[in-house]
Each structure stands twice: as C-alpha cells, then as structure tokens.
N, C-alpha and C. Protein backbone atom coordinates (compact mmCIF):
# COMPACT_ATOMS: atom_id res chain seq x y z
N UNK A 1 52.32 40.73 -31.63
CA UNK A 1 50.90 40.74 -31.24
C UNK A 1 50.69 39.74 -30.10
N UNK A 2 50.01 39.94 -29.25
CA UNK A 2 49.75 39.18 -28.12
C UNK A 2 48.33 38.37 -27.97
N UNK A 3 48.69 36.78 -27.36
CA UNK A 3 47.52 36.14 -27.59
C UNK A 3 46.32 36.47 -26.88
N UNK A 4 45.19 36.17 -27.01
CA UNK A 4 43.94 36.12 -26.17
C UNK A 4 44.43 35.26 -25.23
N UNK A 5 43.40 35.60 -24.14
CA UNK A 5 43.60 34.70 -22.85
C UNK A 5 42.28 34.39 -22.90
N UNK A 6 42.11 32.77 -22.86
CA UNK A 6 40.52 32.11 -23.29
C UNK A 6 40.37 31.57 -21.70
N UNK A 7 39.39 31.34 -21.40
CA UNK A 7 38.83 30.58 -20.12
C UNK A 7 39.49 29.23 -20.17
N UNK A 8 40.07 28.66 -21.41
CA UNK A 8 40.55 27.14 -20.69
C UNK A 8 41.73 27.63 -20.81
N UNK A 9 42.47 28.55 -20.93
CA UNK A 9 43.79 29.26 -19.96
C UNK A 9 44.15 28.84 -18.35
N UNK A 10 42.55 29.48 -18.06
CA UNK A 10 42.85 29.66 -16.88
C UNK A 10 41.81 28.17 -15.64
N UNK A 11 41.78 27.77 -16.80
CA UNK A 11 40.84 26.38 -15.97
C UNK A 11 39.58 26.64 -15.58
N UNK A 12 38.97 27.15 -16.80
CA UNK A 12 37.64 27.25 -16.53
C UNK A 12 36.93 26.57 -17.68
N UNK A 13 36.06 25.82 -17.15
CA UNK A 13 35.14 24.85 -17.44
C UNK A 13 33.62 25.73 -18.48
N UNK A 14 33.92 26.82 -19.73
CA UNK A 14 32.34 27.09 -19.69
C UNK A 14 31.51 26.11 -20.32
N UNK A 15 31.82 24.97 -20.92
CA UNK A 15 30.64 24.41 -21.57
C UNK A 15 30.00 23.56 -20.73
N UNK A 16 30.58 23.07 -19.46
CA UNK A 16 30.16 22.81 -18.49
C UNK A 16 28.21 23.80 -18.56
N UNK A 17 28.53 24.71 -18.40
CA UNK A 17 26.98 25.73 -17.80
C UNK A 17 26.91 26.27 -16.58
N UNK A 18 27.80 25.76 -15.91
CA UNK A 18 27.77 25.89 -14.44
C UNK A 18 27.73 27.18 -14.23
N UNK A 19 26.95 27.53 -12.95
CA UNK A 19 27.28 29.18 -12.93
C UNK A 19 28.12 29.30 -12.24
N UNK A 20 28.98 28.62 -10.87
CA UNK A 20 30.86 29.07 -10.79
C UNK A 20 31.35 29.10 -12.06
N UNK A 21 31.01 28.36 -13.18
CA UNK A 21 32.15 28.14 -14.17
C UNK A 21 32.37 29.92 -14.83
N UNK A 22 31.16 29.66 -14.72
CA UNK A 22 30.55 31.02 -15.51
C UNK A 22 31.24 32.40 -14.75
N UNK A 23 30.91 32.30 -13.57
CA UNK A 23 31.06 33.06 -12.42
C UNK A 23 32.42 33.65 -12.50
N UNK A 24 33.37 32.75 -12.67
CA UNK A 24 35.00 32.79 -13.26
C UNK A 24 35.10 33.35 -14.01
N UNK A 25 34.75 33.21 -15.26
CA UNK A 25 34.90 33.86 -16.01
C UNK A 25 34.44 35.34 -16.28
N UNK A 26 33.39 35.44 -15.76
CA UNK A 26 33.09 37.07 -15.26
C UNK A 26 34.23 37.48 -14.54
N UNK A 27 34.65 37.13 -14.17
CA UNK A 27 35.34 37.47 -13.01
C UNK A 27 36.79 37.79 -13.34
N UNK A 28 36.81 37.01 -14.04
CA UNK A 28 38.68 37.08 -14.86
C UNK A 28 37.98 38.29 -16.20
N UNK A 29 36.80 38.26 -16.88
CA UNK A 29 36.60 39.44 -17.67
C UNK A 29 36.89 40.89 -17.03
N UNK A 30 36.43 40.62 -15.96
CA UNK A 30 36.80 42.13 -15.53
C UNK A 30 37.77 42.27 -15.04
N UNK A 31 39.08 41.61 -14.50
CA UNK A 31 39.90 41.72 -14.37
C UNK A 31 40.91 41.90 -15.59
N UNK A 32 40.60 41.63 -16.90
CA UNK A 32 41.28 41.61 -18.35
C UNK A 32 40.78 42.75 -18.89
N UNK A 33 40.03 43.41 -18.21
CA UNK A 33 39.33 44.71 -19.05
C UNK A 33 39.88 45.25 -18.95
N UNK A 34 41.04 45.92 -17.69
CA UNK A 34 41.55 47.12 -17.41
C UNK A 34 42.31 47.00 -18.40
N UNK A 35 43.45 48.19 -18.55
CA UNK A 35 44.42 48.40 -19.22
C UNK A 35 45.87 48.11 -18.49
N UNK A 36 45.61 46.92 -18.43
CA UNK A 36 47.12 46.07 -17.57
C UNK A 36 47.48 44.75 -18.32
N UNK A 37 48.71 44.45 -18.21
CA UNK A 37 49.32 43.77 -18.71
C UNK A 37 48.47 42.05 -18.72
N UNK A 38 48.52 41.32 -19.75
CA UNK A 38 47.63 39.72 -19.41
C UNK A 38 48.54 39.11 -18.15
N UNK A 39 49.41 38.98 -18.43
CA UNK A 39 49.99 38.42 -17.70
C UNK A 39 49.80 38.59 -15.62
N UNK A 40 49.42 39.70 -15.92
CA UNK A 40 49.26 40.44 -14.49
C UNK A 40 47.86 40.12 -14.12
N UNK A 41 46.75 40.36 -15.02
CA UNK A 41 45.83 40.10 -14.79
C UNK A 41 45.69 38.71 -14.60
N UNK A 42 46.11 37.43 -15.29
CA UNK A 42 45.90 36.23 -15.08
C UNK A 42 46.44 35.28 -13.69
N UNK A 43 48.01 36.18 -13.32
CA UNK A 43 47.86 36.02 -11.88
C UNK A 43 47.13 36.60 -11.09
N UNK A 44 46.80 37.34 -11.01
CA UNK A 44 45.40 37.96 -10.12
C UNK A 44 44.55 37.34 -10.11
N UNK A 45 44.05 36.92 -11.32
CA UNK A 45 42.55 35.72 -11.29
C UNK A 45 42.93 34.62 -10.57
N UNK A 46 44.02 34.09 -10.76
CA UNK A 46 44.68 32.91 -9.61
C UNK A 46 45.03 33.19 -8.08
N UNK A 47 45.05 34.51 -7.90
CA UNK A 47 45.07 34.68 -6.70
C UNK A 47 43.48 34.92 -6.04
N UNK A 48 42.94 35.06 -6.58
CA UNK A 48 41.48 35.32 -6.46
C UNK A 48 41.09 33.72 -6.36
N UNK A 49 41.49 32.61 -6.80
CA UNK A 49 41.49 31.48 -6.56
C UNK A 49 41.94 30.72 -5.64
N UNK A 50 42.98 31.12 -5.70
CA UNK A 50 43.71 30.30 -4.21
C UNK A 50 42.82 31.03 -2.97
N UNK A 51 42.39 32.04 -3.09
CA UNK A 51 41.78 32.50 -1.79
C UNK A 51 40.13 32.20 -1.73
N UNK A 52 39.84 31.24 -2.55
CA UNK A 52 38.70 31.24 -2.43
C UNK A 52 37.42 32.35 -2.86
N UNK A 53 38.04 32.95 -3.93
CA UNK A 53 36.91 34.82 -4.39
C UNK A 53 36.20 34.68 -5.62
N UNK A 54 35.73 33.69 -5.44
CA UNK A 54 35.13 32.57 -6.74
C UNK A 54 33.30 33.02 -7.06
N UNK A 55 32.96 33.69 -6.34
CA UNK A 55 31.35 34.02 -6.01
C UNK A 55 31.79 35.25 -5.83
N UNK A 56 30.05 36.14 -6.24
CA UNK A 56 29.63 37.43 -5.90
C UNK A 56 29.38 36.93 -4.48
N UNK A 57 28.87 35.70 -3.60
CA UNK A 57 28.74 36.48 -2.11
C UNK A 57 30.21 36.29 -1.27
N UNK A 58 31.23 35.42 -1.88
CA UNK A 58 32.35 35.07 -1.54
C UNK A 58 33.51 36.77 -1.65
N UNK A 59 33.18 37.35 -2.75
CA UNK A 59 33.58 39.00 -2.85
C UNK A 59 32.74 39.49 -1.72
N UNK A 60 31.90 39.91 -1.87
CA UNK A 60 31.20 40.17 -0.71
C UNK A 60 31.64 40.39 1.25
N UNK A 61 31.75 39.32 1.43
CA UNK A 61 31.98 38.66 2.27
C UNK A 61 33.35 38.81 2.62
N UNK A 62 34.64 39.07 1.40
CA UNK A 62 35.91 39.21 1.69
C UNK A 62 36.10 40.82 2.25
N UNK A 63 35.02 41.44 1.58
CA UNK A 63 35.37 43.09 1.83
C UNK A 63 36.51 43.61 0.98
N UNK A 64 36.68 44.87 0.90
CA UNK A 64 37.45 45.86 0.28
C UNK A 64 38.42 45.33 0.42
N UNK A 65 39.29 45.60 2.17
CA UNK A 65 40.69 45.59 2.51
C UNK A 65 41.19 43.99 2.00
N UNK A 66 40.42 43.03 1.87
CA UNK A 66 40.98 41.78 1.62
C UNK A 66 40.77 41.97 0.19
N UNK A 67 40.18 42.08 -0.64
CA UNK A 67 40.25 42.46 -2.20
C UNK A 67 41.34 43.10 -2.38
N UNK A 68 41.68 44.10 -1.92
CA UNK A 68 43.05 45.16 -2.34
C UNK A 68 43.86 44.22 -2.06
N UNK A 69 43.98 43.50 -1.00
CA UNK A 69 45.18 42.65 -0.73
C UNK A 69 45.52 41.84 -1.55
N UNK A 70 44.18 40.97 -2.32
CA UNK A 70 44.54 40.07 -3.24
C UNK A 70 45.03 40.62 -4.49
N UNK A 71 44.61 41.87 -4.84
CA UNK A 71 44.99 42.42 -5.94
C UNK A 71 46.48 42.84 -5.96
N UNK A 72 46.73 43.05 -4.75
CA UNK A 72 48.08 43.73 -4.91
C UNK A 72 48.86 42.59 -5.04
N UNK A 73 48.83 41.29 -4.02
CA UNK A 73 49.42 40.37 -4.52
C UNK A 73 49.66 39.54 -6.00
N UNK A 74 48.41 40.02 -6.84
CA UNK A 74 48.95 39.71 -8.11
C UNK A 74 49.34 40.48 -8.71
N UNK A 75 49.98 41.73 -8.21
CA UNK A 75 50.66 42.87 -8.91
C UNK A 75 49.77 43.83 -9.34
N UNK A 76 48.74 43.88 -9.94
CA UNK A 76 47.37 44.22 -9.76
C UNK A 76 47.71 45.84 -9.23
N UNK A 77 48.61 46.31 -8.90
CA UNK A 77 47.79 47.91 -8.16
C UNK A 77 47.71 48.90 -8.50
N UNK A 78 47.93 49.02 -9.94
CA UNK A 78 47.46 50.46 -10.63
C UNK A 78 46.11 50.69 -10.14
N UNK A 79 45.02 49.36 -10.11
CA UNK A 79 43.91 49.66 -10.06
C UNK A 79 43.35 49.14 -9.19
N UNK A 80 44.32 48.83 -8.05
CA UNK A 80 43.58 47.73 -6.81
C UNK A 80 42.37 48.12 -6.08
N UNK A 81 42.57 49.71 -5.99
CA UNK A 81 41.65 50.04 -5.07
C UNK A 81 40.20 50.56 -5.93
N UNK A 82 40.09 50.78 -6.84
CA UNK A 82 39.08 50.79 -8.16
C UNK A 82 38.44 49.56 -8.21
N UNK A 83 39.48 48.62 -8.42
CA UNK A 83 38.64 47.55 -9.10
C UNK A 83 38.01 46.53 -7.30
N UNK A 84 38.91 46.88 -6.46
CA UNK A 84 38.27 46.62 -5.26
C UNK A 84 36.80 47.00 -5.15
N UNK A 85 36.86 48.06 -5.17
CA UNK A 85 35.45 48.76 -5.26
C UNK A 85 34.10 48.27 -6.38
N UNK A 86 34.71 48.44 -7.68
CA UNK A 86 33.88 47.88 -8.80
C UNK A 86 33.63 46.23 -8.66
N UNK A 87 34.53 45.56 -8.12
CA UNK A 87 33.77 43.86 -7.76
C UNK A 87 32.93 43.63 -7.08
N UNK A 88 33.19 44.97 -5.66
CA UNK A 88 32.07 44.37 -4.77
C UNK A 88 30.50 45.29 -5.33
N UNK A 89 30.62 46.57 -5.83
CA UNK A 89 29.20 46.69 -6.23
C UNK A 89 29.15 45.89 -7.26
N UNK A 90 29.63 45.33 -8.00
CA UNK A 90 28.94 44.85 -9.32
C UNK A 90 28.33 43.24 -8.39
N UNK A 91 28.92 42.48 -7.88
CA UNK A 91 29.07 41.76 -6.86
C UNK A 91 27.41 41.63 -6.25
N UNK A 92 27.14 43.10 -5.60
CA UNK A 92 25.93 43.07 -4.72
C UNK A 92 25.24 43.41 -5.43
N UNK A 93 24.95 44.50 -6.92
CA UNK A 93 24.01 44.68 -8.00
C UNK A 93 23.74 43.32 -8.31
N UNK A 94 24.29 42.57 -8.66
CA UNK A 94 24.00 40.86 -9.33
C UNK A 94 23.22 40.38 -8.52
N UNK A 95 23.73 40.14 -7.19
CA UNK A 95 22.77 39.59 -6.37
C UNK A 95 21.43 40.18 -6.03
N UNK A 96 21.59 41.40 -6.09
CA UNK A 96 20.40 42.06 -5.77
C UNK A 96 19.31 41.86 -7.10
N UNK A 97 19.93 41.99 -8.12
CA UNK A 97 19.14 42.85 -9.68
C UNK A 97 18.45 40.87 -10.01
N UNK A 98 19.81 39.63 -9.73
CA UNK A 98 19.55 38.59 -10.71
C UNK A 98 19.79 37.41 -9.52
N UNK A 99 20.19 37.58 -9.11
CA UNK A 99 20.67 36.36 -8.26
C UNK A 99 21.99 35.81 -8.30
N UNK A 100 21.79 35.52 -9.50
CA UNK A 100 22.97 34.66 -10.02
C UNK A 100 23.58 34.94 -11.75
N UNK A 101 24.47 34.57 -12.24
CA UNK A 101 24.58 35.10 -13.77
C UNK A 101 23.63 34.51 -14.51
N UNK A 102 23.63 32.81 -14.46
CA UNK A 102 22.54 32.16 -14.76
C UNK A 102 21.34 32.73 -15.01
N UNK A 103 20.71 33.67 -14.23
CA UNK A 103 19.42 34.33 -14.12
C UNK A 103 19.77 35.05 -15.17
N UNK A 104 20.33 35.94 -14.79
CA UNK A 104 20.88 37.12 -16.09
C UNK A 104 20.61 36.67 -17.06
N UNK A 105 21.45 35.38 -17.88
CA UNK A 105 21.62 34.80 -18.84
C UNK A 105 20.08 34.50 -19.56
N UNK A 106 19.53 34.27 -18.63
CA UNK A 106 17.93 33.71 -19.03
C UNK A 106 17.10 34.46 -19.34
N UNK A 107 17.35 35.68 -18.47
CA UNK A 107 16.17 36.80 -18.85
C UNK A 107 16.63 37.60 -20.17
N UNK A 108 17.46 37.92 -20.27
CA UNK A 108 18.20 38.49 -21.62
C UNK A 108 17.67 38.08 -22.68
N UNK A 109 16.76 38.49 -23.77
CA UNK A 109 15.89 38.17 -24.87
C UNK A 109 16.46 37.74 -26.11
N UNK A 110 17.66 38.25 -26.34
CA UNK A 110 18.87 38.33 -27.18
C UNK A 110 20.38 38.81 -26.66
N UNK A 111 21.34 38.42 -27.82
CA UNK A 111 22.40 38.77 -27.72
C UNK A 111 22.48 40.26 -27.15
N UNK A 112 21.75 41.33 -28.27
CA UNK A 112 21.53 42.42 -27.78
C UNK A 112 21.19 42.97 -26.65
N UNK A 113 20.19 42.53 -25.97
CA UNK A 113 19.56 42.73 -24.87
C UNK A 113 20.77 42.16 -23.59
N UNK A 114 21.27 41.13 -24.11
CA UNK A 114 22.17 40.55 -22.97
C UNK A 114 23.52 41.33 -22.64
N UNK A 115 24.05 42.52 -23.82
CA UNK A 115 25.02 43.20 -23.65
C UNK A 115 24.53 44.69 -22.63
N UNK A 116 22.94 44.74 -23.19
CA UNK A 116 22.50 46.36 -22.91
C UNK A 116 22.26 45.72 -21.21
N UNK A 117 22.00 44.91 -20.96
CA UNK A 117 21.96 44.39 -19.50
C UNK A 117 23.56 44.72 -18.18
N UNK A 118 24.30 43.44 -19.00
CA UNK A 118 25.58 43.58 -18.52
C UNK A 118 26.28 45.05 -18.51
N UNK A 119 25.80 45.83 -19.42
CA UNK A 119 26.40 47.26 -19.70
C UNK A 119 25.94 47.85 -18.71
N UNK A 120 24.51 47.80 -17.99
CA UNK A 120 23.75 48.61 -17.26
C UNK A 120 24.86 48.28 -15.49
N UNK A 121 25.66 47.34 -15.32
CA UNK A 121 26.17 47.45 -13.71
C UNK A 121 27.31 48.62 -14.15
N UNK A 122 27.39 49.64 -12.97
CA UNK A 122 28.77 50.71 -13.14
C UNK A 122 29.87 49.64 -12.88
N UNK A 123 30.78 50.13 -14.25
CA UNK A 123 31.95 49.70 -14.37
C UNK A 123 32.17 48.39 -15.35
N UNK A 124 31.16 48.03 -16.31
CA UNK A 124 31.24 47.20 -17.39
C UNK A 124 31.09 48.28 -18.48
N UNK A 125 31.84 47.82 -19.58
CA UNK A 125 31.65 48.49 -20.63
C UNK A 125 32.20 47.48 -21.24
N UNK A 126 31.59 48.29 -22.73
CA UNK A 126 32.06 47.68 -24.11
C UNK A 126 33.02 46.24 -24.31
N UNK A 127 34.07 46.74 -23.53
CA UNK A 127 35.64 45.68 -23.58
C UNK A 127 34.99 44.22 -22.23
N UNK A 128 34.72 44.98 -21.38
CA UNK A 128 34.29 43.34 -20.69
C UNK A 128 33.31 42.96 -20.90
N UNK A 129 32.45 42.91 -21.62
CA UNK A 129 31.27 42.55 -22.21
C UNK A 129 31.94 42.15 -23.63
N UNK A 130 32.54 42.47 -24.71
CA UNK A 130 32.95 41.97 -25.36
C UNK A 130 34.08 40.61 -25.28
N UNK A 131 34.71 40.93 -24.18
CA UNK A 131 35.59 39.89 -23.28
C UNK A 131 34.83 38.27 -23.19
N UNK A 132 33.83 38.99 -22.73
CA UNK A 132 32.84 37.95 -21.95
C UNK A 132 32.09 37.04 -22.67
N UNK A 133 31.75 38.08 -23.28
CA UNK A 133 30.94 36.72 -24.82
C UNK A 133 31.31 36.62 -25.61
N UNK A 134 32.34 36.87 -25.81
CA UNK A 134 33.44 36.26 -26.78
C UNK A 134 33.20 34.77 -26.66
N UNK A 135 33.41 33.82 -25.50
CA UNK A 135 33.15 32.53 -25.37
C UNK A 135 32.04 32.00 -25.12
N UNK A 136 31.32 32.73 -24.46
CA UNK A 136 29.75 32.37 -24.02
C UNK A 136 29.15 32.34 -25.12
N UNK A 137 28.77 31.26 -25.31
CA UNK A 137 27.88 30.48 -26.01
C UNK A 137 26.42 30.03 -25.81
N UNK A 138 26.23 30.26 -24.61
CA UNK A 138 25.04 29.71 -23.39
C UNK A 138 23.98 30.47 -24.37
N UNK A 139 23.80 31.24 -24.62
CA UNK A 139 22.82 32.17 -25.03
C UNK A 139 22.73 31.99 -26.40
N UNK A 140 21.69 31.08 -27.26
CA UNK A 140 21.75 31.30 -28.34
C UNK A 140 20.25 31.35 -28.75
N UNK A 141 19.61 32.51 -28.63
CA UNK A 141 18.73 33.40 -28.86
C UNK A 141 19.21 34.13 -29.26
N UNK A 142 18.21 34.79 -30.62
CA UNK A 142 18.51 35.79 -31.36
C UNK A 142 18.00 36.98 -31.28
C-alpha cells in the first residue's frame, strides 16, 4: 500500500494560512489527482517550483507551451497537455470568480458548500477536492 503525500512532504507551510501556502497546495492537489504515479507527480510540483509556477497569475503568465514544458520535465506527460490546459483555466476562473483561494475559502458557508464550489471549476472533481481538504483545516464552519 502506498503512503499519502501530505503538504509537509513537499514543504508546504498550511497552518501558516497563507494563501501561497495554500496556493501550493492546490496546486500539487491537482497535480495528485490524475492517475499517475506519486512519485511523478511530486517531482512535477517541484518543478513547478523551481520555475517559479507558484500563483494562478504566475500560471497564467507562463502560458501553455511553458506549462507542457514543465510538466514534461517532471515526467508528467501522459497528461501534460490536459493538465496544461486545466491549470490555466482553473487558474483564470479563480481569479476571475474569487480572486484568490483565501476568498473562496471565506465565502463558502460550510464544508459542503466549499466542496460544491471547488467542484463547480472544469476539471476538479471528487479526488482533488477530497485531496485538498483532507488537510485544510482553515474552514471550520459547519
């Protein structure tokens, strides 16, 4: 059986609150959602680090062809060009819909409400949303 991969795996700070901290960890959720190996996915989140792809406007801003690139460099390419795609809309929905996750986090009435939210960008489901608050704690409204 294979372990979970928790946010202080990968050097992320959530009790901090921060929304990079936070931001990361979205970010490595959807990269752990696919159906690829942890190991593959967790270098990818580090390559997404070393390059600085730490923000929705920092994705943004890198574009497609530099996303695929980073993905492929972490081995990443069953789904490079998918999940290329799914970072940057989910990426510009955030910014557009909330600003920031922080926002998200706040308006969300409950646990419930905070999944039927996150569920609503194309390309979250069930598994990265379950991923995701698995550790998030931030939200403790019922």
């Amino acid at each position: 059986m294979r372990r979970k991969i928790y946010s202080k795996d990968l050097g992320i700070n959530l009790k901090s609150g921060k929304e990079a901290e936070i931001f990361k960890w979205f970010l490595a959720c959807l990269l752990f959602s696919k159906p690829i190996q942890q190991q593959v996915a967790k270098r990818t989140y580090f390559e997404f680090e070393r390059e600085g792809l730490l923000t929705a406007d920092n994705i943004l801003k890198a574009g497609w062809d530099k996303l695929v690139k980073v993905l492929d460099k972490g081995h990443y390419v069953r789904y490079d060009f998918s999940t290329a795609t799914k970072l940057l809309e989910i990426s510009k929905e955030l910014n557009e819909k909330y600003g920031t996750l922080t926002n998200l986090l706040k308006k969300a009435k409950n646990k419930k409400d905070l999944k039927r939210r996150l569920q609503e960008f194309k390309g979250i489901g069930p598994v990265t949303t379950r991923i995701f608050l698995r550790e998030l704690n931030l939200l403790n409204k019922r």
